[in-house]
C-alpha atoms as a PDB file:
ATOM      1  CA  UNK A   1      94.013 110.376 123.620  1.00  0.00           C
ATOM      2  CA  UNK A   2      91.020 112.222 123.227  1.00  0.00           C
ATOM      3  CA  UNK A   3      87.995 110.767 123.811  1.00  0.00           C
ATOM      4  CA  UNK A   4      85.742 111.204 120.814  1.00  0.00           C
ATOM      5  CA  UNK A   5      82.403 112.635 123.003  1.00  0.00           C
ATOM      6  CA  UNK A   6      85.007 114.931 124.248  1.00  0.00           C
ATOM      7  CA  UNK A   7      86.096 115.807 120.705  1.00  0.00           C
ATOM      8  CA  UNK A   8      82.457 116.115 119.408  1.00  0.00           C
ATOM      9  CA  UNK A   9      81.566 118.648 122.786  1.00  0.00           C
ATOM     10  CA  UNK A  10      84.562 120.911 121.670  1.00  0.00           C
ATOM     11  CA  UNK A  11      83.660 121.173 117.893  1.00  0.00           C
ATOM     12  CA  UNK A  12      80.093 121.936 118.881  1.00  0.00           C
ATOM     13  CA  UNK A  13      81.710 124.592 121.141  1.00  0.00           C
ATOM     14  CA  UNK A  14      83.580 126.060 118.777  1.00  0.00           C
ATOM     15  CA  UNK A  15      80.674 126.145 115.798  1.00  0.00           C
ATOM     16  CA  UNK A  16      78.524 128.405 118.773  1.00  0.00           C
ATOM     17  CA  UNK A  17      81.325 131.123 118.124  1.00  0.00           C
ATOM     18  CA  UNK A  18      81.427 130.609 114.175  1.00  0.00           C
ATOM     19  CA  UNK A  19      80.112 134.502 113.101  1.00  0.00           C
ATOM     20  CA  UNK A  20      77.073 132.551 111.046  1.00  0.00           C
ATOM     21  CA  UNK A  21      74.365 132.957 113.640  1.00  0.00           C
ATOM     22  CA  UNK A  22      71.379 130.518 112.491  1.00  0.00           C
ATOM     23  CA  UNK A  23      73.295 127.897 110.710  1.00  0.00           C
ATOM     24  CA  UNK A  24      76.606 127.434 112.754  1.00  0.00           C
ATOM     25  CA  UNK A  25      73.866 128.369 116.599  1.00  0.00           C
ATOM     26  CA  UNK A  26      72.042 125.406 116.312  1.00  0.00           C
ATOM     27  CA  UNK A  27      74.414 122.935 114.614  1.00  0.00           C
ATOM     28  CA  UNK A  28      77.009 123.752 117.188  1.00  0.00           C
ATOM     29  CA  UNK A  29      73.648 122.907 119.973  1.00  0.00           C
ATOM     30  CA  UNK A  30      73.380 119.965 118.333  1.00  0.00           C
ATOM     31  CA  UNK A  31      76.914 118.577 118.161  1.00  0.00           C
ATOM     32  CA  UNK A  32      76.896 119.642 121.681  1.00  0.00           C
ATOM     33  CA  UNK A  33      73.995 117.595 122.625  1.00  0.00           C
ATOM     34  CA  UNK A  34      75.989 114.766 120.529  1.00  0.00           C
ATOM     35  CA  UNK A  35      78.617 114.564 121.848  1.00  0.00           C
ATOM     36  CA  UNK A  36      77.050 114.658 125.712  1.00  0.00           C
ATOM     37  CA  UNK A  37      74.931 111.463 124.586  1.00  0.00           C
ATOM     38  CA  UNK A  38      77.465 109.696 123.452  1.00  0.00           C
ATOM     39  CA  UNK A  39      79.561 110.342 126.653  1.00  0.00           C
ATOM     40  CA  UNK A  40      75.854 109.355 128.619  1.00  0.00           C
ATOM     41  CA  UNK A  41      75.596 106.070 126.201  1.00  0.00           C
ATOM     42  CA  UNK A  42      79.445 104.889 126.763  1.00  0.00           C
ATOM     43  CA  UNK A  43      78.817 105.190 130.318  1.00  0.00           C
ATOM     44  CA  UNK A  44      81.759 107.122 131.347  1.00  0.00           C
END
């Protein structure tokens, strides 16, 4: 199973290549950012 950091990493991924520059650019950083604190927090 997926972890869900890993799952949050790959949607922010994804929203970088969404053809909406401003919005989808920095809401795919962010989910990006996300999802690498949560994997930091969890500890794995």
């Amino acid at each position: 199973m997926v972890r869900l950091s890993t799952g949050v990493i790959l949607v922010g991924i994804v929203l970088l290549f969404v053809p909406v520059p401003p919005v989808a650019t920095i809401l795919g950083i962010l989910v990006v950012l996300l999802g690498l604190a949560l994997r930091f927090l969890r500890g794995s």
